[in-house]
N, C-alpha and C. Protein backbone atom coordinates (compact mmCIF):
# COMPACT_ATOMS: atom_id res chain seq x y z
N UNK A 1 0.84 -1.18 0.00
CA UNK A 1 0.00 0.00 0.00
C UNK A 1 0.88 1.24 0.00
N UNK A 2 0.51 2.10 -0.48
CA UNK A 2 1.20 3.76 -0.99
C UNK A 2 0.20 4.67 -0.06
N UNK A 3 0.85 5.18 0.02
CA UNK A 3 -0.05 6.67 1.12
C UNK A 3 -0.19 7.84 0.14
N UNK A 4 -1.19 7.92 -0.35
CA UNK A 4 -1.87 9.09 -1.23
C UNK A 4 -2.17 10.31 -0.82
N UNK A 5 -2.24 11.28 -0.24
CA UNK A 5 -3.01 12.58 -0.21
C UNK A 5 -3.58 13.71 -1.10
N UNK A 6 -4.41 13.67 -0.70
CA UNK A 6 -5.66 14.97 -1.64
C UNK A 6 -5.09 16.09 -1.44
N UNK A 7 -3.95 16.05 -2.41
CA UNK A 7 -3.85 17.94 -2.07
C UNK A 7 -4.34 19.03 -1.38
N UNK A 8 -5.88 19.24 -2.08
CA UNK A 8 -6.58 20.08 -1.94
C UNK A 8 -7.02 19.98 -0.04
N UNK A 9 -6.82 19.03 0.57
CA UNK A 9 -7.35 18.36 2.14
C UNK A 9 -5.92 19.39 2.47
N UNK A 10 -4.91 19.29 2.24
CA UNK A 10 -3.88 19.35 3.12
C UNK A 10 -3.66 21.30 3.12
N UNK A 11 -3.21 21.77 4.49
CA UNK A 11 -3.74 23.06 4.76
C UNK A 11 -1.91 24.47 4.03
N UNK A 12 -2.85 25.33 3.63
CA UNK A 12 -1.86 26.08 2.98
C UNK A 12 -1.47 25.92 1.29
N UNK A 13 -0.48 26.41 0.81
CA UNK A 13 -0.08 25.63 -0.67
C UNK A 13 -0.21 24.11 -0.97
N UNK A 14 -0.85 23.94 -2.02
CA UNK A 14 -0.91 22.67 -2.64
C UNK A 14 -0.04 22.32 -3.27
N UNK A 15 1.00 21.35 -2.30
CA UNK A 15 2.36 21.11 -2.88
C UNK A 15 2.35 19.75 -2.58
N UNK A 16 3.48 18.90 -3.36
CA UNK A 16 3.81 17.26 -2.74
C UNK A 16 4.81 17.39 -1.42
N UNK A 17 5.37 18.56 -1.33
CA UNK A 17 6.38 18.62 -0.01
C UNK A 17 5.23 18.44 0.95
N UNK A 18 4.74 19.11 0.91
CA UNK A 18 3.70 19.26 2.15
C UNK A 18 2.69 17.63 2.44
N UNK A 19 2.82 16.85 0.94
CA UNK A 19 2.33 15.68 1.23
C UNK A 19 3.57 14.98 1.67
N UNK A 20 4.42 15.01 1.33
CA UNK A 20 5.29 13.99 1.86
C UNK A 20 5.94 14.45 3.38
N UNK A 21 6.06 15.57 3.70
CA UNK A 21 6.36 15.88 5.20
C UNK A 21 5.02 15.46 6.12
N UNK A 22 3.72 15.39 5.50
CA UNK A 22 2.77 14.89 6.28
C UNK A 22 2.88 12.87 6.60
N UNK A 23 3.90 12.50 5.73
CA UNK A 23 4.53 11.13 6.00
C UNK A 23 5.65 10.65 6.76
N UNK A 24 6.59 11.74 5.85
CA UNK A 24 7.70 11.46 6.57
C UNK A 24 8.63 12.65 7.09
N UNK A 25 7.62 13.86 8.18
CA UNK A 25 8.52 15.04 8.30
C UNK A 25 8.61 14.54 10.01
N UNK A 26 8.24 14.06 10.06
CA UNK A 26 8.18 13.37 11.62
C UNK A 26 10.01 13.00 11.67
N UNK A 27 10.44 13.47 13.02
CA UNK A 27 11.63 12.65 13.28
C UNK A 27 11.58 11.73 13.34
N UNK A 28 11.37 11.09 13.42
CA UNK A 28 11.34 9.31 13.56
C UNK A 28 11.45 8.89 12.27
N UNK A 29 10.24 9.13 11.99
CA UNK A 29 10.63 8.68 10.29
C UNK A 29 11.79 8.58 9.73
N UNK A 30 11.90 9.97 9.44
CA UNK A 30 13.39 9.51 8.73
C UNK A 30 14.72 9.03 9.63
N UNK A 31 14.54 8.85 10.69
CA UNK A 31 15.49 8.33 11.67
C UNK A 31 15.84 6.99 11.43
N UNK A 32 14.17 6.18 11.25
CA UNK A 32 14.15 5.22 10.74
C UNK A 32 14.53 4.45 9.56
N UNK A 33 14.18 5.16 8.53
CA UNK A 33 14.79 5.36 7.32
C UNK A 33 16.14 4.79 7.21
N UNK A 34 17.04 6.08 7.93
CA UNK A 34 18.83 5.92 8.22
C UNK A 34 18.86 4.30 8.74
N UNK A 35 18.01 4.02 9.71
CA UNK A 35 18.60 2.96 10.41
C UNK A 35 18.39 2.31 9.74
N UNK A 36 17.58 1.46 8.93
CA UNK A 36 17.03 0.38 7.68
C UNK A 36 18.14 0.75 6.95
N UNK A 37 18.48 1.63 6.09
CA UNK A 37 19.65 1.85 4.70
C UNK A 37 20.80 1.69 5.48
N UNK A 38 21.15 1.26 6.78
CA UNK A 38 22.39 1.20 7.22
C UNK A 38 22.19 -0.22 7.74
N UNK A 39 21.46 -0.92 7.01
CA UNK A 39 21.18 -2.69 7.62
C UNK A 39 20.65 -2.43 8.86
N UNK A 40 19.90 -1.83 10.10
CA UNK A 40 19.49 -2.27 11.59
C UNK A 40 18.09 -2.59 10.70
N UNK A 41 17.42 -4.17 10.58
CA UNK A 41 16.49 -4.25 10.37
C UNK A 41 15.94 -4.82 11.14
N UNK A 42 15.94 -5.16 12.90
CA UNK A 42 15.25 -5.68 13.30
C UNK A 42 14.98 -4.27 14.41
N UNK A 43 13.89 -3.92 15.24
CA UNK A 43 13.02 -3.66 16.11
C UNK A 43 14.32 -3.07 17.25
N UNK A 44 14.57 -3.92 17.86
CA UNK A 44 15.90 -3.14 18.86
C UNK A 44 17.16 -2.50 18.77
N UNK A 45 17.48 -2.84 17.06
CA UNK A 45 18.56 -1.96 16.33
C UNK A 45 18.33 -0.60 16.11
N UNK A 46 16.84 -0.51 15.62
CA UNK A 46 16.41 0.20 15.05
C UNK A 46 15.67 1.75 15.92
N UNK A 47 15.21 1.11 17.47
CA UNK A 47 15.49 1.49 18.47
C UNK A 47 16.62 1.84 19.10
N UNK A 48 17.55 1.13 19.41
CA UNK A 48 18.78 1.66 19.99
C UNK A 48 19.46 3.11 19.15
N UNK A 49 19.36 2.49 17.67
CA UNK A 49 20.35 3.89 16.83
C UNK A 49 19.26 4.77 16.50
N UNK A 50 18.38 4.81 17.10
CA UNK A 50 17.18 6.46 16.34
C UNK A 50 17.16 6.83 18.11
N UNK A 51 17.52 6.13 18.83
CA UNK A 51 16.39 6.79 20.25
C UNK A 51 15.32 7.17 20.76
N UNK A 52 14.64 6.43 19.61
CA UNK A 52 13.10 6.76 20.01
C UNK A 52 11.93 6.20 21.10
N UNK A 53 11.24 6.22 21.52
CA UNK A 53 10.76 5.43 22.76
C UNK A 53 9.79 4.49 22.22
N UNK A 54 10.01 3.51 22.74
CA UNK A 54 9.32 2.56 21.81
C UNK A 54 8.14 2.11 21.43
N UNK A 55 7.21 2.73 21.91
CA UNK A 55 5.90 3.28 21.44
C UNK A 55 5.83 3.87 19.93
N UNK A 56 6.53 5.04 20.27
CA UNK A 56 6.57 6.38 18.71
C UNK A 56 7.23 5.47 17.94
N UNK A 57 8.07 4.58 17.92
CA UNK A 57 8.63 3.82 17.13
C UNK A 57 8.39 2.70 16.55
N UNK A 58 7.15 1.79 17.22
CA UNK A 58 6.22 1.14 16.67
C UNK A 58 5.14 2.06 15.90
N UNK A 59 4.81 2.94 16.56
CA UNK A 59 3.74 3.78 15.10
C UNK A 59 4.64 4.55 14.29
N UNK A 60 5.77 4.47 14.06
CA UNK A 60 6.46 5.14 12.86
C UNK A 60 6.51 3.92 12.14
N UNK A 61 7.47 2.83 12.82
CA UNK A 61 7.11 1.52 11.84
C UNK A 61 5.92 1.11 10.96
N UNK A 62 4.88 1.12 11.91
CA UNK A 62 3.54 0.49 11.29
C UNK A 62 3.21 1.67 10.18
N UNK A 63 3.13 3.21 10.27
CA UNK A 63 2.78 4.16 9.19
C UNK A 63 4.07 4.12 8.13
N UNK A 64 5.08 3.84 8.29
CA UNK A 64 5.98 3.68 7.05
C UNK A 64 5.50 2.41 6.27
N UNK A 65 5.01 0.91 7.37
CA UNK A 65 4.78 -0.21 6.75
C UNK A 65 3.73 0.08 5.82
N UNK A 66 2.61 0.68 6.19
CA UNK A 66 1.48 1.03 5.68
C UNK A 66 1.32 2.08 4.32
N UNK A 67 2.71 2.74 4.29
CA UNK A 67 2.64 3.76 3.32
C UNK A 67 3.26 3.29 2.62
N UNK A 68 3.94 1.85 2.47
CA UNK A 68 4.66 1.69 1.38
C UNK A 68 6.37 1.71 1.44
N UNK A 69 6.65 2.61 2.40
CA UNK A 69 8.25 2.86 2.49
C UNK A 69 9.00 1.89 3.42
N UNK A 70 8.29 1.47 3.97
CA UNK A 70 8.94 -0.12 4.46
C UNK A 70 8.18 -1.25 4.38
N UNK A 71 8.78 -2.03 4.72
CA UNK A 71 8.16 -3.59 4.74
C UNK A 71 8.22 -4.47 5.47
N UNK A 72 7.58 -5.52 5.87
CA UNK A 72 7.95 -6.50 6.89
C UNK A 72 8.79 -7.58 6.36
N UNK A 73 9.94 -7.78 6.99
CA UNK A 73 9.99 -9.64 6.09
C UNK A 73 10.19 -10.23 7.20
N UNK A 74 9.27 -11.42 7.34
CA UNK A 74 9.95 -12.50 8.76
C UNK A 74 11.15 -13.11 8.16
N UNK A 75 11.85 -13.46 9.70
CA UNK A 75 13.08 -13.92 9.94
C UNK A 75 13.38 -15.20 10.84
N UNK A 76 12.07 -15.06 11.42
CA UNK A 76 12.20 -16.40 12.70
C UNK A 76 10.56 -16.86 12.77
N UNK A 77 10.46 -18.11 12.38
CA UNK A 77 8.97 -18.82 12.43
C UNK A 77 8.81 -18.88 14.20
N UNK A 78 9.92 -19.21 15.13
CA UNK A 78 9.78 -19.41 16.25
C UNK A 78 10.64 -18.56 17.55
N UNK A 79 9.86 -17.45 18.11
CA UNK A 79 8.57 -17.19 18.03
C UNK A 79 8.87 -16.44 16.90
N UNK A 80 7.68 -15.94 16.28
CA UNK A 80 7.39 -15.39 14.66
C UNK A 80 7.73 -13.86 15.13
N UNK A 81 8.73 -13.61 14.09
CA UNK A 81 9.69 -12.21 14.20
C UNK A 81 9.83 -11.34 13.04
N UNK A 82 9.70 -10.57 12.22
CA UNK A 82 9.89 -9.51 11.21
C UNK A 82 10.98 -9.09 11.51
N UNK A 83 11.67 -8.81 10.54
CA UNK A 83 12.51 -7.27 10.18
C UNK A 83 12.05 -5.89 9.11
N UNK A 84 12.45 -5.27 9.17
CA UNK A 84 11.93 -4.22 8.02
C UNK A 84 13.07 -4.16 6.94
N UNK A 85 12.52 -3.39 5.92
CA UNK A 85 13.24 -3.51 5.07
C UNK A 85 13.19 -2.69 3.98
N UNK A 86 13.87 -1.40 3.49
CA UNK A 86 13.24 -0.45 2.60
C UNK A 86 12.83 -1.03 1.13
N UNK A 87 11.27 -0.73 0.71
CA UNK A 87 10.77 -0.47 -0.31
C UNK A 87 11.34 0.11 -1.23
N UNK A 88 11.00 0.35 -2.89
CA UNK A 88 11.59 1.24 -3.81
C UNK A 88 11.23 2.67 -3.30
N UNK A 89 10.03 3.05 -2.47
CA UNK A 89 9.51 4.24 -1.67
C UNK A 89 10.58 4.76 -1.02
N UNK A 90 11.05 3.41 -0.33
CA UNK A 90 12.21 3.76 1.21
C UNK A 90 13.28 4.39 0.43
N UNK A 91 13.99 3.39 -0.64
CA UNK A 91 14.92 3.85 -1.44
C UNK A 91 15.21 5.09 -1.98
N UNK A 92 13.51 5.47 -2.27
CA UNK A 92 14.13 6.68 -3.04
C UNK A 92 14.22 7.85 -1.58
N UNK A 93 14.05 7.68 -0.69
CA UNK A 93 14.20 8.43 0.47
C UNK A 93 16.28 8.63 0.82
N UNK A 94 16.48 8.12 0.36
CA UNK A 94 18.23 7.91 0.62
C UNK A 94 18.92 9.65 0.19
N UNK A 95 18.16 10.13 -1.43
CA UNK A 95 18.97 11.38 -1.36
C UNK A 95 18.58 12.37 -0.64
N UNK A 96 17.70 12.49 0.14
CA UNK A 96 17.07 13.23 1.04
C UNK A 96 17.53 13.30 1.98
N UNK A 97 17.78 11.71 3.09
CA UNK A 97 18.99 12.10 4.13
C UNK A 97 20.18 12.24 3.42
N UNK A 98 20.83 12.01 2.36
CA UNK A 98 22.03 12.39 1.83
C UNK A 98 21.92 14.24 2.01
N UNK A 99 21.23 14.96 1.64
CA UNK A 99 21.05 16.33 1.73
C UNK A 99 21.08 17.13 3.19
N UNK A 100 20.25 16.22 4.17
CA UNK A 100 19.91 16.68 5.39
C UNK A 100 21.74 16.30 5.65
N UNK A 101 21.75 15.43 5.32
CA UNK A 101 23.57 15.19 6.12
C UNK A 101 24.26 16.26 5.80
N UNK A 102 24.68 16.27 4.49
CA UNK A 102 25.27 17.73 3.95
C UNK A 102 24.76 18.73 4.76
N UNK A 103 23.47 18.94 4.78
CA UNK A 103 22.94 20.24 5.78
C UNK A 103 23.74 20.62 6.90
N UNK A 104 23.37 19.26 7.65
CA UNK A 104 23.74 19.51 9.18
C UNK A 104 24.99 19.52 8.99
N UNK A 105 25.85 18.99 8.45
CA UNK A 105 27.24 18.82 8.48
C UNK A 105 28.16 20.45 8.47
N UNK A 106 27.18 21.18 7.34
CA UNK A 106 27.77 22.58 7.38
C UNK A 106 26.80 23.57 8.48
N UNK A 107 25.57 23.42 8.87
CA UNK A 107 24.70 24.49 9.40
C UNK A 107 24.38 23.72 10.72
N UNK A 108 24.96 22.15 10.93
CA UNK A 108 24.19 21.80 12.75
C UNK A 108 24.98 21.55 13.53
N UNK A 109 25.88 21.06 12.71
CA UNK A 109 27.40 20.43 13.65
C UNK A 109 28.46 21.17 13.68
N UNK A 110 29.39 20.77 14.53
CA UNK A 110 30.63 21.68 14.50
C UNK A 110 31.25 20.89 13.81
N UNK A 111 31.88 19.52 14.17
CA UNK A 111 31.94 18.50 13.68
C UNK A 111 31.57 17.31 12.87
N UNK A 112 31.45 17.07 11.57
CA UNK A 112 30.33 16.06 11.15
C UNK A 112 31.17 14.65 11.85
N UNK A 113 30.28 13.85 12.33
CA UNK A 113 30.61 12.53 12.54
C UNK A 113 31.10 11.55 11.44
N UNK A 114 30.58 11.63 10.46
CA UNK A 114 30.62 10.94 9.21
C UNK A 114 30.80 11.45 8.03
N UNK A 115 31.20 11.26 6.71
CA UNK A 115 30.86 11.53 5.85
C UNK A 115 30.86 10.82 4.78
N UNK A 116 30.57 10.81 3.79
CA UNK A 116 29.98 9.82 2.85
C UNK A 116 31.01 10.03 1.33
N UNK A 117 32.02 9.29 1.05
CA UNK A 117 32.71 8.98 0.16
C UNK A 117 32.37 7.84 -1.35
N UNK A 118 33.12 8.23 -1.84
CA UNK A 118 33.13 7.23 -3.01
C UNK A 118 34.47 7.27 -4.02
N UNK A 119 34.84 5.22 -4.08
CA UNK A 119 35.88 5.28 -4.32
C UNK A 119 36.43 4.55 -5.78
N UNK A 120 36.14 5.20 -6.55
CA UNK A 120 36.04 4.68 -7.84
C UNK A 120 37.45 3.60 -8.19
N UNK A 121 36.92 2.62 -8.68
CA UNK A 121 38.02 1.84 -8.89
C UNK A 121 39.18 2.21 -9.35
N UNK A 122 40.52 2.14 -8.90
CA UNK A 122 42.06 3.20 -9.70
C UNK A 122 41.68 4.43 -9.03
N UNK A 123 41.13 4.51 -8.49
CA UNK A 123 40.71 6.69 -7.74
C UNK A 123 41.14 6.52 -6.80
N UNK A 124 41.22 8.03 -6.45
CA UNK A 124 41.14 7.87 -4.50
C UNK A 124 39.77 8.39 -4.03
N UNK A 125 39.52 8.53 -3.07
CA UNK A 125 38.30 8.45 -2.20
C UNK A 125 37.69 10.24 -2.72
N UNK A 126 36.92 10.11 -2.95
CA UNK A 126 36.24 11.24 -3.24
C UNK A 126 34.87 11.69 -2.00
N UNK A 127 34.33 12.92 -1.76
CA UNK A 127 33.31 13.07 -1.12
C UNK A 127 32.50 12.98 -1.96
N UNK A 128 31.24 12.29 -1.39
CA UNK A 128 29.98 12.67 -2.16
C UNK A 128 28.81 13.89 -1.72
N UNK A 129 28.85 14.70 -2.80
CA UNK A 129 27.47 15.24 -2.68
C UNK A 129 26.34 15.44 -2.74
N UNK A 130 24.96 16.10 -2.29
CA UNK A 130 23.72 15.68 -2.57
C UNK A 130 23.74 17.03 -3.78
N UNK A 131 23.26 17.10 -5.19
CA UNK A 131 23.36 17.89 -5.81
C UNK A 131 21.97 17.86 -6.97
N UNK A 132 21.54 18.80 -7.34
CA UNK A 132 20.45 18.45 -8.29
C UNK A 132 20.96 18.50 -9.72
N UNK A 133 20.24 17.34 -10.46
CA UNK A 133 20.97 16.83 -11.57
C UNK A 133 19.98 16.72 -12.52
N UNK A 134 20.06 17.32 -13.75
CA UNK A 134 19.09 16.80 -14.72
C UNK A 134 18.78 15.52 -15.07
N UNK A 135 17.47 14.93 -15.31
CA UNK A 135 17.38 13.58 -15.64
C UNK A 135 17.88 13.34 -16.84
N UNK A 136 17.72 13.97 -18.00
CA UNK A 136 17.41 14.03 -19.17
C UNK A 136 19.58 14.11 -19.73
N UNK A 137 19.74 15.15 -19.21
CA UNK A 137 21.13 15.25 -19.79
C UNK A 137 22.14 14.76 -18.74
N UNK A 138 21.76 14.63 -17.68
CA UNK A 138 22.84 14.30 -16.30
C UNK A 138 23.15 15.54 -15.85
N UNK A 139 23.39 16.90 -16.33
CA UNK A 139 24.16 17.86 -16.24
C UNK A 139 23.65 18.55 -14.87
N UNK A 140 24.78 18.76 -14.24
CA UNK A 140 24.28 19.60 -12.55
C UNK A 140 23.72 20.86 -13.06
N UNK A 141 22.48 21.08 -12.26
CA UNK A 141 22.08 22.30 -12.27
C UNK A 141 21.42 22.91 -10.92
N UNK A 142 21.95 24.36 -10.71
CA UNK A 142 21.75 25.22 -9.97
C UNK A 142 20.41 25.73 -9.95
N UNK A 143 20.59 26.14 -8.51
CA UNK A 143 18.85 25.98 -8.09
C UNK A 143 18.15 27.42 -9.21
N UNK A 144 18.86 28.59 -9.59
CA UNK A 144 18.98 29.85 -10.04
C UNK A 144 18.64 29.20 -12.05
N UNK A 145 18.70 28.25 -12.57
CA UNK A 145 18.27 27.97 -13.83
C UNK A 145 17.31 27.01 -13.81
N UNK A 146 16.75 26.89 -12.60
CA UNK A 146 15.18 25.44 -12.28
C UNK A 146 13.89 26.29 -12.46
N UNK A 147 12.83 26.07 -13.35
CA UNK A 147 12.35 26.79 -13.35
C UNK A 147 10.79 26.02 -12.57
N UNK A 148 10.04 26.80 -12.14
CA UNK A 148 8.64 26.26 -11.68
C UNK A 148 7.88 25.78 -12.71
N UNK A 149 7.02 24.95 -13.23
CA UNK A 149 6.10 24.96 -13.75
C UNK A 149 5.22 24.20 -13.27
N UNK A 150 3.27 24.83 -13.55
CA UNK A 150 2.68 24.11 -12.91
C UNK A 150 2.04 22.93 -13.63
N UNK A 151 1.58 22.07 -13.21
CA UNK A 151 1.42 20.88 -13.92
C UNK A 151 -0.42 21.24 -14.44
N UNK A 152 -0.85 20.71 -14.97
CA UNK A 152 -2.31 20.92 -14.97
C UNK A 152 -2.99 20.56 -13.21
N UNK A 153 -2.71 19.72 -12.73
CA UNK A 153 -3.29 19.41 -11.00
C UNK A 153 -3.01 20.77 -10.37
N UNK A 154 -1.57 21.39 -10.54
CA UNK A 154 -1.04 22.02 -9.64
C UNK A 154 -2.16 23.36 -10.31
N UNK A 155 -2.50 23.80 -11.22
CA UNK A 155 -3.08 25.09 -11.81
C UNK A 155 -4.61 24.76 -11.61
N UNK A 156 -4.97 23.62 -11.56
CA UNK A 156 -6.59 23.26 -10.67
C UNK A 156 -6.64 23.28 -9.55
N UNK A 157 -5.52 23.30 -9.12
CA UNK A 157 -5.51 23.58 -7.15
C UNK A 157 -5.46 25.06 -6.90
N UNK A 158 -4.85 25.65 -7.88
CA UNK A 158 -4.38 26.99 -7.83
C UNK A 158 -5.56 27.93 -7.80
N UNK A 159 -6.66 26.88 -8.65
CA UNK A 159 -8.00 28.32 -9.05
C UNK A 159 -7.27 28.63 -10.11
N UNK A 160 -6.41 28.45 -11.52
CA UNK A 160 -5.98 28.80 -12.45
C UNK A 160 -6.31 28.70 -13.94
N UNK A 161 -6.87 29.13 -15.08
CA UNK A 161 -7.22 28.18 -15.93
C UNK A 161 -6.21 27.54 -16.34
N UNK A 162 -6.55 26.76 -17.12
CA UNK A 162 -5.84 25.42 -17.54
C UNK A 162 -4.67 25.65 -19.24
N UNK A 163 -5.35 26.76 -19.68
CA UNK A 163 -4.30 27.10 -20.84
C UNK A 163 -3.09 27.82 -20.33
N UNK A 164 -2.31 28.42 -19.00
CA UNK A 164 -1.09 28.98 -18.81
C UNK A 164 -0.50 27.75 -18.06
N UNK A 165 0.83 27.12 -18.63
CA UNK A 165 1.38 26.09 -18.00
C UNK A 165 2.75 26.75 -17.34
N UNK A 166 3.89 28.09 -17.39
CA UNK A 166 4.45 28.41 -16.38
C UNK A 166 4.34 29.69 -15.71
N UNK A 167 4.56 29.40 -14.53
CA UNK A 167 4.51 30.81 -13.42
C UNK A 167 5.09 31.53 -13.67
N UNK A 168 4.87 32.62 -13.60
CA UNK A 168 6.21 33.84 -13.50
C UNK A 168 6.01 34.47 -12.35
C-alpha cells in the first residue's frame, strides 16, 4: 500500500512537499529510514540507533509499513519475528537524508561525525554530494536555472485556468 493525499485536504499551498512531510517530516521517520539503509532491520537496532521510545517507534514503523516505504519480512517462524526492510519508496528516500547530512554537516554540527565517500576503482576516495541533476542530460544544475512549472493538477488547485502552464 502507498499513502496518497488529496492535495486540496492538506492546509496552505498545494504542494507534494507538504504531502510527503505529512509522512515522513516526523523525526522518527526519517530516523528510521537511516537505520534500515544502514542494515538495523530488526526492532531493537532500530530502536537503539534512532532513540526513540518505543511506542513512537512502533507507530512510525507500522505508518511507514502502511505507506509503502517499508516492509515487513519475517526472519524467525519461532517465536514469529519480522525485520523491516526499505521499499523502492524507502529507497528513493536515501537522497534526502544524503542532503539533510550535507545540511547539518555545514549548518548543525561543529563536527560532522561521518561523511559519505566514493571510491572509484584506480581513484582515491572522493566526497559525495547531494546535488540536483538533470534527468534528461545528467548535467548539474543550480537551483537559479530550475524553473517552476505548474502541472495541470497544480493550476486546478491553484484556481488557475488550464491554458497557462508556467509561473512567473
Amino acid at each position: 500500500m502507498t499513502a496518497l493525499y488529496d492535495l486540496a485536504d492538506l492546509p496552505g499551498r498545494p504542494c507534494t512537499i507538504a504531502a510527503a512531510l505529512e509522512l515522513v517530516g516526523e523525526r522518527w521517520s526519517l530516523l528510521v529510514v537511516r537505520e534500515v539503509s544502514l542494515g538495523n532491520h530488526r526492532f531493537s537496532d532500530i530502536a537503539r540507533g534512532t532513540g526513540a521510545p518505543r511506542d513512537r517507534l512502533t507507530a512510525r514503523l507500522n505508518a511507514l509499513v502502511a505507506a509503502g516505504v517499508l516492509e515487513r519480512r519475517q526472519y524467525s517462524d519461532s517465536p514469529p519475528r519480522s525485520g523491516y526492510h526499505l521499499t523502492a519508496s524507502g529507497r528513493d528516500l536515501l537522497p534526502v537524508l544524503q542532503a539533510l547530512l550535507q545540511w547539518g554537516d555545514r549548518w548543525a554540527a561543529e563536527e560532522p561525525p561521518v561523511r559519505l565517500t566514493h571510491a572509484p576503482a584506480g581513484h582515491e576516495e572522493h566526497t559525495v554530494d547531494a546535488e540536483w541533476v538533470c534527468r534528461t542530460c545528467g548535467e548539474p544544475v543550480s537551483s537559479s536555472r530550475v524553473e517552476r512549472v505548474l502541472t495541470p493538477a497544480g493550476r486546478a488547485l491553484s484556481g488557475l485556468p488550464a491554458d497557462e502552464t508556467h509561473e512567473h
